[in-house]
PDB file of N, CA and C in Angstrom:
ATOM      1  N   UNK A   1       0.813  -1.185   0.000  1.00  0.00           N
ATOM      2  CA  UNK A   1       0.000   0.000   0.000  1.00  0.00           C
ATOM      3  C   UNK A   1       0.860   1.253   0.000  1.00  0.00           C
ATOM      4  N   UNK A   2       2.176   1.443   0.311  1.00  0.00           N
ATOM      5  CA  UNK A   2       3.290   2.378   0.475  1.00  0.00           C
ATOM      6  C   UNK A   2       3.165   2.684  -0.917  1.00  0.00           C
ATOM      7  N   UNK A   3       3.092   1.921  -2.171  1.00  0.00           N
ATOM      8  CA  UNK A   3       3.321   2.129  -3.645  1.00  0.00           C
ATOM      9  C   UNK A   3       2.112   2.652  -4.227  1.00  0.00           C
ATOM     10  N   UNK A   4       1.179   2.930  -3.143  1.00  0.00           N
ATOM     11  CA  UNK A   4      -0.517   3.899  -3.503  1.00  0.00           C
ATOM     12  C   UNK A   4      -0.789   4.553  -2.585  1.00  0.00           C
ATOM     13  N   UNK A   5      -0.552   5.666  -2.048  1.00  0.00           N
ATOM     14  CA  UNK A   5      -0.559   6.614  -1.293  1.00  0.00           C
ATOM     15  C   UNK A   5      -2.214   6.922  -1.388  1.00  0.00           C
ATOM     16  N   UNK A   6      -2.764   7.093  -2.684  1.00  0.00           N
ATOM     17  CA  UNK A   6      -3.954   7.280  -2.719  1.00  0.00           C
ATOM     18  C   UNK A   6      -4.785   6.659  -2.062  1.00  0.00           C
ATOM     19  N   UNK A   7      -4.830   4.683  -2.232  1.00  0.00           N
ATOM     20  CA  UNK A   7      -5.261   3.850  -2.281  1.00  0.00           C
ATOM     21  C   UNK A   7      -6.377   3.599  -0.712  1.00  0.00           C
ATOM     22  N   UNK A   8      -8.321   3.560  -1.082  1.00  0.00           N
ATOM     23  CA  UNK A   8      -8.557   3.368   0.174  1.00  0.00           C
ATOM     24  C   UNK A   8      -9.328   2.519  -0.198  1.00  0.00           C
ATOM     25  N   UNK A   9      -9.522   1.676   0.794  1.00  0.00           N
ATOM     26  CA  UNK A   9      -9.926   0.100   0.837  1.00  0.00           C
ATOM     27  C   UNK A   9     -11.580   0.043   1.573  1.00  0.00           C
ATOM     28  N   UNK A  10     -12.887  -0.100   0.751  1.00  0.00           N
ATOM     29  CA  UNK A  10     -13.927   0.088   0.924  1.00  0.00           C
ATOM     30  C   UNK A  10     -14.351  -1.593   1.574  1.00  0.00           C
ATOM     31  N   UNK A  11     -14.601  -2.166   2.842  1.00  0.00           N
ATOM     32  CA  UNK A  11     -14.973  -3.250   3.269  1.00  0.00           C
ATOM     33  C   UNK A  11     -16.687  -3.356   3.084  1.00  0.00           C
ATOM     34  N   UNK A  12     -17.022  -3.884   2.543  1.00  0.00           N
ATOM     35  CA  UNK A  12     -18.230  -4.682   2.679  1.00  0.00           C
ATOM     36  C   UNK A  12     -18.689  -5.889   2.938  1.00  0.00           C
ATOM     37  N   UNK A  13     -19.459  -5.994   3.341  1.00  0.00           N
ATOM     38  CA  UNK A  13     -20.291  -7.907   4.283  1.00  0.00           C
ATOM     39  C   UNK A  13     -21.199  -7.864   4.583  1.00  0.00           C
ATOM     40  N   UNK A  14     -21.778  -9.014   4.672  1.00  0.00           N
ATOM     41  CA  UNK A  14     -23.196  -9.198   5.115  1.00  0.00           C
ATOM     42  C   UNK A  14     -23.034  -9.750   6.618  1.00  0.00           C
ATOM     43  N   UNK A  15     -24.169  -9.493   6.805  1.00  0.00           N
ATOM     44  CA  UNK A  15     -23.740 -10.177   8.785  1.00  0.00           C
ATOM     45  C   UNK A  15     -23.241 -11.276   8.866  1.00  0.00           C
ATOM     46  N   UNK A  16     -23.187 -12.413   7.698  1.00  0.00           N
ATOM     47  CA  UNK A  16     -23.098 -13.865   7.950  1.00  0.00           C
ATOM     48  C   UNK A  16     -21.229 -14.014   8.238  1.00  0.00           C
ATOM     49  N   UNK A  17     -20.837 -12.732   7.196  1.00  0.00           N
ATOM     50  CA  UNK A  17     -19.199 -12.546   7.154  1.00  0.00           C
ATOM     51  C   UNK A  17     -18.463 -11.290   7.758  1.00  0.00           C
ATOM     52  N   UNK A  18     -19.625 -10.895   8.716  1.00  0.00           N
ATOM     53  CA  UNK A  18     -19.071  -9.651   9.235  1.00  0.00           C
ATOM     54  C   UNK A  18     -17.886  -9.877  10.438  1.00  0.00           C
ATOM     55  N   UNK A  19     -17.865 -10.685  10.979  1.00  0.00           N
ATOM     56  CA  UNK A  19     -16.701 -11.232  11.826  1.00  0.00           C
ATOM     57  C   UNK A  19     -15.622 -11.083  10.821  1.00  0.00           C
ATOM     58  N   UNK A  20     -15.565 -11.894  10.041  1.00  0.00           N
ATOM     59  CA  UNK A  20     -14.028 -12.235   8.889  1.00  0.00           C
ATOM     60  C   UNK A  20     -13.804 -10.699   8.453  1.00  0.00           C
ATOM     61  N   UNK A  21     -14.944  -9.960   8.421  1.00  0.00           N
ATOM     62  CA  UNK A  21     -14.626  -8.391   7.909  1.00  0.00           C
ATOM     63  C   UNK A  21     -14.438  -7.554   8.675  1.00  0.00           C
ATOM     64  N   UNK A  22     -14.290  -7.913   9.780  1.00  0.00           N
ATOM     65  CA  UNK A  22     -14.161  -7.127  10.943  1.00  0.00           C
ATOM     66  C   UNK A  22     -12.476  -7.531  11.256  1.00  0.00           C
ATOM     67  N   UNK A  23     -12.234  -8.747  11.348  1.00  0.00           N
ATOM     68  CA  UNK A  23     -10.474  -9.197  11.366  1.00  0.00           C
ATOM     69  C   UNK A  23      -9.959  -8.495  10.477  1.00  0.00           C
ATOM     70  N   UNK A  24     -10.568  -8.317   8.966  1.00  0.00           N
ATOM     71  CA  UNK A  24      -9.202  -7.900   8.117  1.00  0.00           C
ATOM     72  C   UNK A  24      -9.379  -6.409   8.110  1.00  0.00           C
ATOM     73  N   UNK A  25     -10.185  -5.772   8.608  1.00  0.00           N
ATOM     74  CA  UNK A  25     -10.376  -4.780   9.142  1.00  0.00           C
ATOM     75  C   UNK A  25      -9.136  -3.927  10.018  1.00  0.00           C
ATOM     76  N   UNK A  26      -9.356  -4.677  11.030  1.00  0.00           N
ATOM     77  CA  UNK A  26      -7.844  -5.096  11.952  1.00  0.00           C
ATOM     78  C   UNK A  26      -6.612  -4.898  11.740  1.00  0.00           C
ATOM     79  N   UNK A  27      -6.568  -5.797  10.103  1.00  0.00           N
ATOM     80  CA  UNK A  27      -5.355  -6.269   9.690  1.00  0.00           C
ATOM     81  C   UNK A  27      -4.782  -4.964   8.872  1.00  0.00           C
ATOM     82  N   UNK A  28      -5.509  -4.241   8.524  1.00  0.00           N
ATOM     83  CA  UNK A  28      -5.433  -2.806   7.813  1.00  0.00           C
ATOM     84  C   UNK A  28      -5.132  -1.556   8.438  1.00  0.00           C
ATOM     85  N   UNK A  29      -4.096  -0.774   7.102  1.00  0.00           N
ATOM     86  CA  UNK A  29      -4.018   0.690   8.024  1.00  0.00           C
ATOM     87  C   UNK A  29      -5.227   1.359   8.265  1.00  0.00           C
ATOM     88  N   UNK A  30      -5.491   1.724   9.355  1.00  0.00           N
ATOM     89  CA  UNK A  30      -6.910   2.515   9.963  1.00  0.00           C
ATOM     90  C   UNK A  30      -7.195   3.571   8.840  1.00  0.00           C
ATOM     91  N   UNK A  31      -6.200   4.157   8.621  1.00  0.00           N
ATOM     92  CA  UNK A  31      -6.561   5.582   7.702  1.00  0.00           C
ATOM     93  C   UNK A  31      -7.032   5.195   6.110  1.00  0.00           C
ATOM     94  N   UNK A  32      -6.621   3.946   6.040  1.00  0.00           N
ATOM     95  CA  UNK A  32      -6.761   3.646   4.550  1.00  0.00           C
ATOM     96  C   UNK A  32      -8.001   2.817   4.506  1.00  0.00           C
ATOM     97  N   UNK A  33      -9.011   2.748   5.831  1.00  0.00           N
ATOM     98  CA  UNK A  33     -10.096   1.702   5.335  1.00  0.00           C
ATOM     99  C   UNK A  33     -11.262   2.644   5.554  1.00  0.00           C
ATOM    100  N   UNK A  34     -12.665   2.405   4.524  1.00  0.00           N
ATOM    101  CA  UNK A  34     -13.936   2.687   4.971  1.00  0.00           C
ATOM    102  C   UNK A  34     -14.692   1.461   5.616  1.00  0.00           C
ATOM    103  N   UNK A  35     -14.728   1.201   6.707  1.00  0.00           N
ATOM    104  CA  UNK A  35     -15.524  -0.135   6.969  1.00  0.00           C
ATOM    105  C   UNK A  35     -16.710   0.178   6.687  1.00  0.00           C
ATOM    106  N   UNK A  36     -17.707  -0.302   6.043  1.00  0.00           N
ATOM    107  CA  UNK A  36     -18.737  -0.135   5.749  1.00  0.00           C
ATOM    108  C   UNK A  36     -19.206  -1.971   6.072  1.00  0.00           C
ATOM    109  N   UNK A  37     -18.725  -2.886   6.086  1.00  0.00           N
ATOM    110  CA  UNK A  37     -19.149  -4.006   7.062  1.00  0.00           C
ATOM    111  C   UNK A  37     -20.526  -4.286   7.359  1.00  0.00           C
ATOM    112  N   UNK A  38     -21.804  -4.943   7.096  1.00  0.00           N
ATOM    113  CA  UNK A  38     -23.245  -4.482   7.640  1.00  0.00           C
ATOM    114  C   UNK A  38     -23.965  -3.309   7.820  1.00  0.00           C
ATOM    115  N   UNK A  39     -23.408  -2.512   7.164  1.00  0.00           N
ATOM    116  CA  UNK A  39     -23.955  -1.163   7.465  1.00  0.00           C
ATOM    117  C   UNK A  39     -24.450  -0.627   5.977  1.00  0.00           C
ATOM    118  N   UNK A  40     -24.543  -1.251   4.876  1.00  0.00           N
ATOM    119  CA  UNK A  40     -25.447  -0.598   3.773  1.00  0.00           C
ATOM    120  C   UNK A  40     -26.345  -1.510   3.289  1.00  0.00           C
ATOM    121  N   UNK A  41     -27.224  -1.052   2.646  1.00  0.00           N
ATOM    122  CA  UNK A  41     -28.265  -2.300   1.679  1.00  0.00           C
ATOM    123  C   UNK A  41     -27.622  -2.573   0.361  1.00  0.00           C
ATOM    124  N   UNK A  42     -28.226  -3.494  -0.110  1.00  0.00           N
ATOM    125  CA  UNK A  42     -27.553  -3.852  -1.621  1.00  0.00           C
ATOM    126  C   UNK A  42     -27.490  -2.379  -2.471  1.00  0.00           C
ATOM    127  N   UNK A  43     -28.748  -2.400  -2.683  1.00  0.00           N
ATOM    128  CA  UNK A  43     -28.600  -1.096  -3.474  1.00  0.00           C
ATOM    129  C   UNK A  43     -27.097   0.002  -3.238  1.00  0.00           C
ATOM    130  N   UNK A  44     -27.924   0.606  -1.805  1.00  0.00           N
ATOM    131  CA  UNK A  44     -26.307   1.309  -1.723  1.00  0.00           C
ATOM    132  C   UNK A  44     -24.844   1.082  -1.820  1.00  0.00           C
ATOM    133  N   UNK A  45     -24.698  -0.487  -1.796  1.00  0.00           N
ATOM    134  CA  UNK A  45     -23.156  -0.947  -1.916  1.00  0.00           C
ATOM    135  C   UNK A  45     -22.893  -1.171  -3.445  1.00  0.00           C
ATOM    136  N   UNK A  46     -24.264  -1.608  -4.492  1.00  0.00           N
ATOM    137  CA  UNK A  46     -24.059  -1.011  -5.516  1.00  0.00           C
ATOM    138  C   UNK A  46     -23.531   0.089  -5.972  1.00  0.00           C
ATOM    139  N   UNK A  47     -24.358   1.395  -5.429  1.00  0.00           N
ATOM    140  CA  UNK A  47     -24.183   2.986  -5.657  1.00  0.00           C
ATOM    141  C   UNK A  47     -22.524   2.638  -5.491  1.00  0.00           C
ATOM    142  N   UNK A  48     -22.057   2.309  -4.210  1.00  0.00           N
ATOM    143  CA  UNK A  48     -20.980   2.721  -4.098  1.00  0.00           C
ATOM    144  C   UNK A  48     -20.074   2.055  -4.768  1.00  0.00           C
ATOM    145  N   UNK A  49     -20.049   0.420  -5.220  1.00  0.00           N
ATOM    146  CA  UNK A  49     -19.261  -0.417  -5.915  1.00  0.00           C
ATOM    147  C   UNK A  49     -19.054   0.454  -7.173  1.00  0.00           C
ATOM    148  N   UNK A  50     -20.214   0.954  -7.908  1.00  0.00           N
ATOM    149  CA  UNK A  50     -20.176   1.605  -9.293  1.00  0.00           C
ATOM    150  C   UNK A  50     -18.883   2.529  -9.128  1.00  0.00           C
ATOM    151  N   UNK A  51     -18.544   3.084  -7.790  1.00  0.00           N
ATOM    152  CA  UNK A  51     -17.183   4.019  -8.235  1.00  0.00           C
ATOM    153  C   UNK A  51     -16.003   3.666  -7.609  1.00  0.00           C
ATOM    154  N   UNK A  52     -15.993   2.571  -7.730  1.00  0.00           N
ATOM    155  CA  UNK A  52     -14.636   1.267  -7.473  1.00  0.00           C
ATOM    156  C   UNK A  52     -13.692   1.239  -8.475  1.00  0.00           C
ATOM    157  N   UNK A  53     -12.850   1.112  -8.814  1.00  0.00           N
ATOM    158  CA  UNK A  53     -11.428   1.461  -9.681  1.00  0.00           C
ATOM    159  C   UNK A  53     -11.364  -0.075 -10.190  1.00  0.00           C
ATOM    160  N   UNK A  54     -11.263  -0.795  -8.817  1.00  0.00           N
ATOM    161  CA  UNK A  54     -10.892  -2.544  -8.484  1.00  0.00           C
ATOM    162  C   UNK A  54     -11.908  -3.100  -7.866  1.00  0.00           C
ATOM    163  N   UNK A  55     -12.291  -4.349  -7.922  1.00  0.00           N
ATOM    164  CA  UNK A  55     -12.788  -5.197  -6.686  1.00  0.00           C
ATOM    165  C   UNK A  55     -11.765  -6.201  -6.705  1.00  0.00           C
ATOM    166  N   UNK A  56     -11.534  -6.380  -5.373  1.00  0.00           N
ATOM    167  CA  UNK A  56     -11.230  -7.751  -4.597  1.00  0.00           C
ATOM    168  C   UNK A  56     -12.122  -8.146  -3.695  1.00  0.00           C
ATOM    169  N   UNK A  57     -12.385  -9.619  -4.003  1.00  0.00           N
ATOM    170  CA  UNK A  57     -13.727 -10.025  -3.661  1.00  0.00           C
ATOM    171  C   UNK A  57     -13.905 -11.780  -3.469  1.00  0.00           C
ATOM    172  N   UNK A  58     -14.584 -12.385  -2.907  1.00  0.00           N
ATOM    173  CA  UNK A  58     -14.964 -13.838  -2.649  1.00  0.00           C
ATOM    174  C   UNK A  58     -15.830 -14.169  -3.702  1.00  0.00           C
ATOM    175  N   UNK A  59     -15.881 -15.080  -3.729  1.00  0.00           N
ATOM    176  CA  UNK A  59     -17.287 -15.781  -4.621  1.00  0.00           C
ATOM    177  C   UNK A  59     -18.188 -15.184  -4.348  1.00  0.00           C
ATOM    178  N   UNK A  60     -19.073 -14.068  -4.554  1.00  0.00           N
ATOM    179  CA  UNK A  60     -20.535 -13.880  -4.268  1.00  0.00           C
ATOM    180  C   UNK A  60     -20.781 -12.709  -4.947  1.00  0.00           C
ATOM    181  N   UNK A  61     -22.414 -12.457  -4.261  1.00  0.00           N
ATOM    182  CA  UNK A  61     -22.829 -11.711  -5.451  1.00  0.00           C
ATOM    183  C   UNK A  61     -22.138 -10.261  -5.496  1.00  0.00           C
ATOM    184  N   UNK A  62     -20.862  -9.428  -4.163  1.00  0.00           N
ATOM    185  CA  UNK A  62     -20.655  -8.236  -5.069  1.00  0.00           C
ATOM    186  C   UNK A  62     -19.273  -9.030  -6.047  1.00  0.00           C
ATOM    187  N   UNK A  63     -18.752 -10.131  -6.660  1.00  0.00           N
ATOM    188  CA  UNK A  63     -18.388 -10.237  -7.666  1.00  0.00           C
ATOM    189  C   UNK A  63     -19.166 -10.477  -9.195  1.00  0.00           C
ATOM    190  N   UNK A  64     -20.331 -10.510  -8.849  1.00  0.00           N
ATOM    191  CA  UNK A  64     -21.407 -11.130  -9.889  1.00  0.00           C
ATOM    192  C   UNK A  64     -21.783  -9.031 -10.347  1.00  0.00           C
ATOM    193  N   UNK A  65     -22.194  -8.338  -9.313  1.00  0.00           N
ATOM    194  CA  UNK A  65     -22.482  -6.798  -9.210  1.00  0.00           C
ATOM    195  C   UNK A  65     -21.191  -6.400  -9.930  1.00  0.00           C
ATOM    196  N   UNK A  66     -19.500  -6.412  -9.951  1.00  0.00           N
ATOM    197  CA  UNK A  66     -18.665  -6.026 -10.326  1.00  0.00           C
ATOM    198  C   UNK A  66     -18.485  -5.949 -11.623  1.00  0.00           C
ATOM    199  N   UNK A  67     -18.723  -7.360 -11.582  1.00  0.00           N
ATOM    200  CA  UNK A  67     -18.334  -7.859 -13.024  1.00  0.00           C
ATOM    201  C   UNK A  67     -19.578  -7.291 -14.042  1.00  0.00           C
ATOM    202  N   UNK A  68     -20.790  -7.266 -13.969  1.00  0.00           N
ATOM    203  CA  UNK A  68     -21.975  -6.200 -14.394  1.00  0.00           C
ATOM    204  C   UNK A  68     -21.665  -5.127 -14.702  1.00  0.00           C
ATOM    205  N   UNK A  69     -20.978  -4.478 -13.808  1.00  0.00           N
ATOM    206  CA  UNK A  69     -20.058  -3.033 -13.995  1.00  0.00           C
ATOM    207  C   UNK A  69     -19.010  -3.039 -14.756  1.00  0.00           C
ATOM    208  N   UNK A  70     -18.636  -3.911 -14.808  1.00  0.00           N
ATOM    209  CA  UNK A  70     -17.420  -4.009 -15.923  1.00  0.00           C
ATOM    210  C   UNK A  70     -16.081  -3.428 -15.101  1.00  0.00           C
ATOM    211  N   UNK A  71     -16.270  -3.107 -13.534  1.00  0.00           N
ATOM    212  CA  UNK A  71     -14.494  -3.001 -12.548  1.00  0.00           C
ATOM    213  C   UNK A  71     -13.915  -4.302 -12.744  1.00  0.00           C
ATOM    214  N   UNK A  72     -12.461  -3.762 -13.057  1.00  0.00           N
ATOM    215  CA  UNK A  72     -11.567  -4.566 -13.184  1.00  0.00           C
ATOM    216  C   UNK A  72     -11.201  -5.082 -11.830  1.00  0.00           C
ATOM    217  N   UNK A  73     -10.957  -6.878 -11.491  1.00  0.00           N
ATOM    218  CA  UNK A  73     -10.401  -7.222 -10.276  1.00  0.00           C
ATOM    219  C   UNK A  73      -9.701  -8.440 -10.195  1.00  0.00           C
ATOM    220  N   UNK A  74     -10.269  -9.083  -8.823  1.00  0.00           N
ATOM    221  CA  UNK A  74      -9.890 -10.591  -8.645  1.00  0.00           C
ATOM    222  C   UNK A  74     -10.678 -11.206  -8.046  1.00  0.00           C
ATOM    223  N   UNK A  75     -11.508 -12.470  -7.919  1.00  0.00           N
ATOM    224  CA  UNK A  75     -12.156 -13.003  -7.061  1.00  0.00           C
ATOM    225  C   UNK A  75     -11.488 -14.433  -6.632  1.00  0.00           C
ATOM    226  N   UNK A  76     -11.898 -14.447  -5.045  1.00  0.00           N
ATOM    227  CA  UNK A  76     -10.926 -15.692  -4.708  1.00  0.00           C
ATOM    228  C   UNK A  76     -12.524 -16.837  -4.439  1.00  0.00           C
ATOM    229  N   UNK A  77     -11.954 -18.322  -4.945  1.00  0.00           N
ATOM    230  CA  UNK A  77     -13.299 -19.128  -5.521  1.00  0.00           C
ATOM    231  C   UNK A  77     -12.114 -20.200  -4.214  1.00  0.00           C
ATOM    232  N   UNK A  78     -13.201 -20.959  -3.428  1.00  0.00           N
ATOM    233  CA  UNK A  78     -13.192 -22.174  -2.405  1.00  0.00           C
ATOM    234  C   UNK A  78     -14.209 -23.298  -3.114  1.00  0.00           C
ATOM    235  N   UNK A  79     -14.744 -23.854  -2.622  1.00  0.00           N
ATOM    236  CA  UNK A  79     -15.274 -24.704  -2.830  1.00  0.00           C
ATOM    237  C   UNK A  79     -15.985 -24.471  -3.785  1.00  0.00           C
ATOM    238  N   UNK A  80     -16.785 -23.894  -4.549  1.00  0.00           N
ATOM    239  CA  UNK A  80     -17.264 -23.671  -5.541  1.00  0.00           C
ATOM    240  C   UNK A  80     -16.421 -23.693  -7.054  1.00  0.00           C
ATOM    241  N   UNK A  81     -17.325 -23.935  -8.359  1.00  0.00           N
ATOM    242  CA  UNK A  81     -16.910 -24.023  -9.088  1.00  0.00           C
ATOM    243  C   UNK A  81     -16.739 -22.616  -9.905  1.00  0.00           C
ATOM    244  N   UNK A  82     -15.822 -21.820 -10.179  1.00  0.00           N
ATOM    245  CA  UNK A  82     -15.718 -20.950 -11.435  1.00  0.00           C
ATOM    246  C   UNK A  82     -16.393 -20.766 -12.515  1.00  0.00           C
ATOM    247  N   UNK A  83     -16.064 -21.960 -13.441  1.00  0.00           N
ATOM    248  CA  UNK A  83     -16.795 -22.396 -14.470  1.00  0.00           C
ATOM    249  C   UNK A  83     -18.217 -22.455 -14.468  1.00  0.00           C
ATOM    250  N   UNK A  84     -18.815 -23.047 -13.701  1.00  0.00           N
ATOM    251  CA  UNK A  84     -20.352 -22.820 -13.249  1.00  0.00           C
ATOM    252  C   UNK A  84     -21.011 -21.050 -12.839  1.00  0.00           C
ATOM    253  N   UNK A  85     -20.194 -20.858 -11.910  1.00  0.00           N
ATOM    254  CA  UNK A  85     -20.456 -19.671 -11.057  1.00  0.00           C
ATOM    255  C   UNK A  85     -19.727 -18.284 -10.987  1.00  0.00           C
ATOM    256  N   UNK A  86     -18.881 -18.310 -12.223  1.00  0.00           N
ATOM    257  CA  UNK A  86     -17.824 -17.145 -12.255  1.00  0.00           C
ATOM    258  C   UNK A  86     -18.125 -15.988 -12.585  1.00  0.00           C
ATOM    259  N   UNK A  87     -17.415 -15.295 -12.675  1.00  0.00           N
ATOM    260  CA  UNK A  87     -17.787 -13.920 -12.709  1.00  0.00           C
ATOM    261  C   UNK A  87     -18.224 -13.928 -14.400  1.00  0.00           C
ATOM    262  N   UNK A  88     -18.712 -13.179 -15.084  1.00  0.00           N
ATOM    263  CA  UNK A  88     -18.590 -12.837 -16.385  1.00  0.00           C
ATOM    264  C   UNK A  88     -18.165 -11.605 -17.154  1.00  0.00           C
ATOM    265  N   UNK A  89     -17.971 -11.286 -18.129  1.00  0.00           N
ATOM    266  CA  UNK A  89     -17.535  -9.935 -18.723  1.00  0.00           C
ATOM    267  C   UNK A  89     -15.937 -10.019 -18.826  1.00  0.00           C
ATOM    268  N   UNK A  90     -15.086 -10.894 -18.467  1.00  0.00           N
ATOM    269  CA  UNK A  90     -13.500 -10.863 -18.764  1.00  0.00           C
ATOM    270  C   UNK A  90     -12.820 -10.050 -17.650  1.00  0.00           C
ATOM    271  N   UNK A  91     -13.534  -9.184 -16.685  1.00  0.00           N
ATOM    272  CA  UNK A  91     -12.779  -8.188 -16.498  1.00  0.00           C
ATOM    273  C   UNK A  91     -12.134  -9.001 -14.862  1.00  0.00           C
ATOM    274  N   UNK A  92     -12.938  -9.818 -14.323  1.00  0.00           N
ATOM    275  CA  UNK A  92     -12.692  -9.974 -12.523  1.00  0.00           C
ATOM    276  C   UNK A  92     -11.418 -11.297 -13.069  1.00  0.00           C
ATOM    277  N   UNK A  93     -10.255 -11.385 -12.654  1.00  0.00           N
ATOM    278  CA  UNK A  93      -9.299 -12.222 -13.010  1.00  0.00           C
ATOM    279  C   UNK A  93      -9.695 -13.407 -11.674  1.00  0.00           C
ATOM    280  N   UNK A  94      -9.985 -14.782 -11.437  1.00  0.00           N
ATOM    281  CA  UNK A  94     -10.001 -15.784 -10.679  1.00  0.00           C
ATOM    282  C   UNK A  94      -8.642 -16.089 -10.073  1.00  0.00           C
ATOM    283  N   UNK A  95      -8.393 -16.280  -8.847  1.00  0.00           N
ATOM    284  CA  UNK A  95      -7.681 -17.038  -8.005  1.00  0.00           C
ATOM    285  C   UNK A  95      -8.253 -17.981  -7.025  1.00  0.00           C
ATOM    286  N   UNK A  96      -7.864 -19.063  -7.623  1.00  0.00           N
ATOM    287  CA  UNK A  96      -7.953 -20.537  -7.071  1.00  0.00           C
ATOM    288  C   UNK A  96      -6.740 -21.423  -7.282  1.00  0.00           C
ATOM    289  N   UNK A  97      -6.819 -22.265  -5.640  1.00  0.00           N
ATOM    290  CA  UNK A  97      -5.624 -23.470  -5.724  1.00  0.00           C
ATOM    291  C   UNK A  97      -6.764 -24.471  -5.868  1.00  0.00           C
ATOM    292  N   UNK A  98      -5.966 -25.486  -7.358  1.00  0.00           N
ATOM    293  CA  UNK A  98      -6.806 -26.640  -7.232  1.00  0.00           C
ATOM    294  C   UNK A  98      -6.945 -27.491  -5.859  1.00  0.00           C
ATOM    295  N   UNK A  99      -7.703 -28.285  -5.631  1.00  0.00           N
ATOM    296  CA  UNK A  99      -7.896 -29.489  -4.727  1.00  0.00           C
ATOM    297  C   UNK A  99      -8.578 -30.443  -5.524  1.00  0.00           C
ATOM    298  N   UNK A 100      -7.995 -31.479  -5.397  1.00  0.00           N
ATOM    299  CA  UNK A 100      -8.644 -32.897  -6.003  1.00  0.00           C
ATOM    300  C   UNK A 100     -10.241 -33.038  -5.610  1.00  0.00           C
ATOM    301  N   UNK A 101     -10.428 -32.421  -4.358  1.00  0.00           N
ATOM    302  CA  UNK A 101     -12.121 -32.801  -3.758  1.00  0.00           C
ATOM    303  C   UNK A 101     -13.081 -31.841  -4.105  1.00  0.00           C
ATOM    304  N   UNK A 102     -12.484 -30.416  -4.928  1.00  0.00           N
ATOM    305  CA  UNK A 102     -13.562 -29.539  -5.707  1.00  0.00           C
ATOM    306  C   UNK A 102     -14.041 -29.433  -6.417  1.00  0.00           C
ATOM    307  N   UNK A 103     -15.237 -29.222  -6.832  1.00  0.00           N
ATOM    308  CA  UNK A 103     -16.108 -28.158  -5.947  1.00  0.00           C
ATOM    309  C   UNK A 103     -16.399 -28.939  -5.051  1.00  0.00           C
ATOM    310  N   UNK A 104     -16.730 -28.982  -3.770  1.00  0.00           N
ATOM    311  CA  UNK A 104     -17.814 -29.443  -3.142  1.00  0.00           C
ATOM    312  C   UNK A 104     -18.633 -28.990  -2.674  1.00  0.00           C
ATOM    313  N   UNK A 105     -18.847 -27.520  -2.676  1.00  0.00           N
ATOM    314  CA  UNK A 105     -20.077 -26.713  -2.351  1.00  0.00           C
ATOM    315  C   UNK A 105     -19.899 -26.722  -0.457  1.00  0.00           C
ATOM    316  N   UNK A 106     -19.001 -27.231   0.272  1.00  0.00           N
ATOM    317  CA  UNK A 106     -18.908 -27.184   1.645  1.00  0.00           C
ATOM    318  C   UNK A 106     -18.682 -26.198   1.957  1.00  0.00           C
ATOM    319  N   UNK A 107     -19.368 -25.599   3.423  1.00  0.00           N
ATOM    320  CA  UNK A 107     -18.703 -23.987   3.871  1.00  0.00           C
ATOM    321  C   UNK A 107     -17.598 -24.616   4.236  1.00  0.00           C
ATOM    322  N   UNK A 108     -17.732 -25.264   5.259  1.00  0.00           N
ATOM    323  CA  UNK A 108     -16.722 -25.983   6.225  1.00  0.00           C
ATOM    324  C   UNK A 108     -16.236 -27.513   5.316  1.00  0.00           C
ATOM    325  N   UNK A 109     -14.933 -27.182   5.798  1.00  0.00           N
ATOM    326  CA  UNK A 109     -13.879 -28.517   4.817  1.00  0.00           C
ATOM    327  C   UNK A 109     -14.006 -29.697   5.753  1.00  0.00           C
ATOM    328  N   UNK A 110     -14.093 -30.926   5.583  1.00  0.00           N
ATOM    329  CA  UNK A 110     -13.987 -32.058   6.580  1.00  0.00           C
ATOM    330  C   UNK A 110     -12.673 -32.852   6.878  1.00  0.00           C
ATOM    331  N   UNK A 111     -11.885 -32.457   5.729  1.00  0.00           N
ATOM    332  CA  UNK A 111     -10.455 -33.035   5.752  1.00  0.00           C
ATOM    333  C   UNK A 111      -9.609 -32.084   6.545  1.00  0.00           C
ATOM    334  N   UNK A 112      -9.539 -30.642   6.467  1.00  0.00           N
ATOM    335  CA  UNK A 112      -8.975 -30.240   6.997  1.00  0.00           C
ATOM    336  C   UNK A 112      -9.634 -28.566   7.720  1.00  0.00           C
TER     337      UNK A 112
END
């Protein structure tokens, strides 16, 4: 982030992931984050996604909203399949490590 002085980091979640967004929250320079975390409706995190540069993002729907918009990003895919469920429009780039046991659609892994 030293190499983007500009650079501020807009958090969004739904209550189900507001814990995990609340850690990397944490994990961030204070001055460089808007937590917004449970605190807007779809609509408005639309409004606000629309003036996003980037998304970095999980499997869900604000990568499905991004990619609609045509912001350039990355989405990180777990158990789910890409190919089935990926973003569309070319623009959100996928990061995934294969595993022999995916997709399996599990929140929670049983092997490990």
């Amino acid at each position: 982030m030293l190499d983007y002085p500009k650079i501020r980091i807009i958090l969004f979640s739904g209550e189900k992931d507001r814990e995990k967004a609340d850690v990397l929250e944490r994990s961030l320079p204070k001055e460089k984050v808007v937590p917004l975390q449970g605190k807007t409706s779809l609509s408005d995190s639309l409004a606000i996604l629309s003036g996003c540069d980037y998304l970095l993002t999980n499997d869900s729907g604000m990568m499905h909203m991004g990619a609609a918009l045509g912001i350039p990003g990355a989405v990180f895919f777990g158990p789910t399949d890409p190919v089935a469920t990926g973003p569309l429009g070319g623009k959100i780039r996928v990061l995934r490590h294969h595993v022999t046991c995916a997709p399996c659609l599990l929140r929670e892994c049983p092997i490990d």
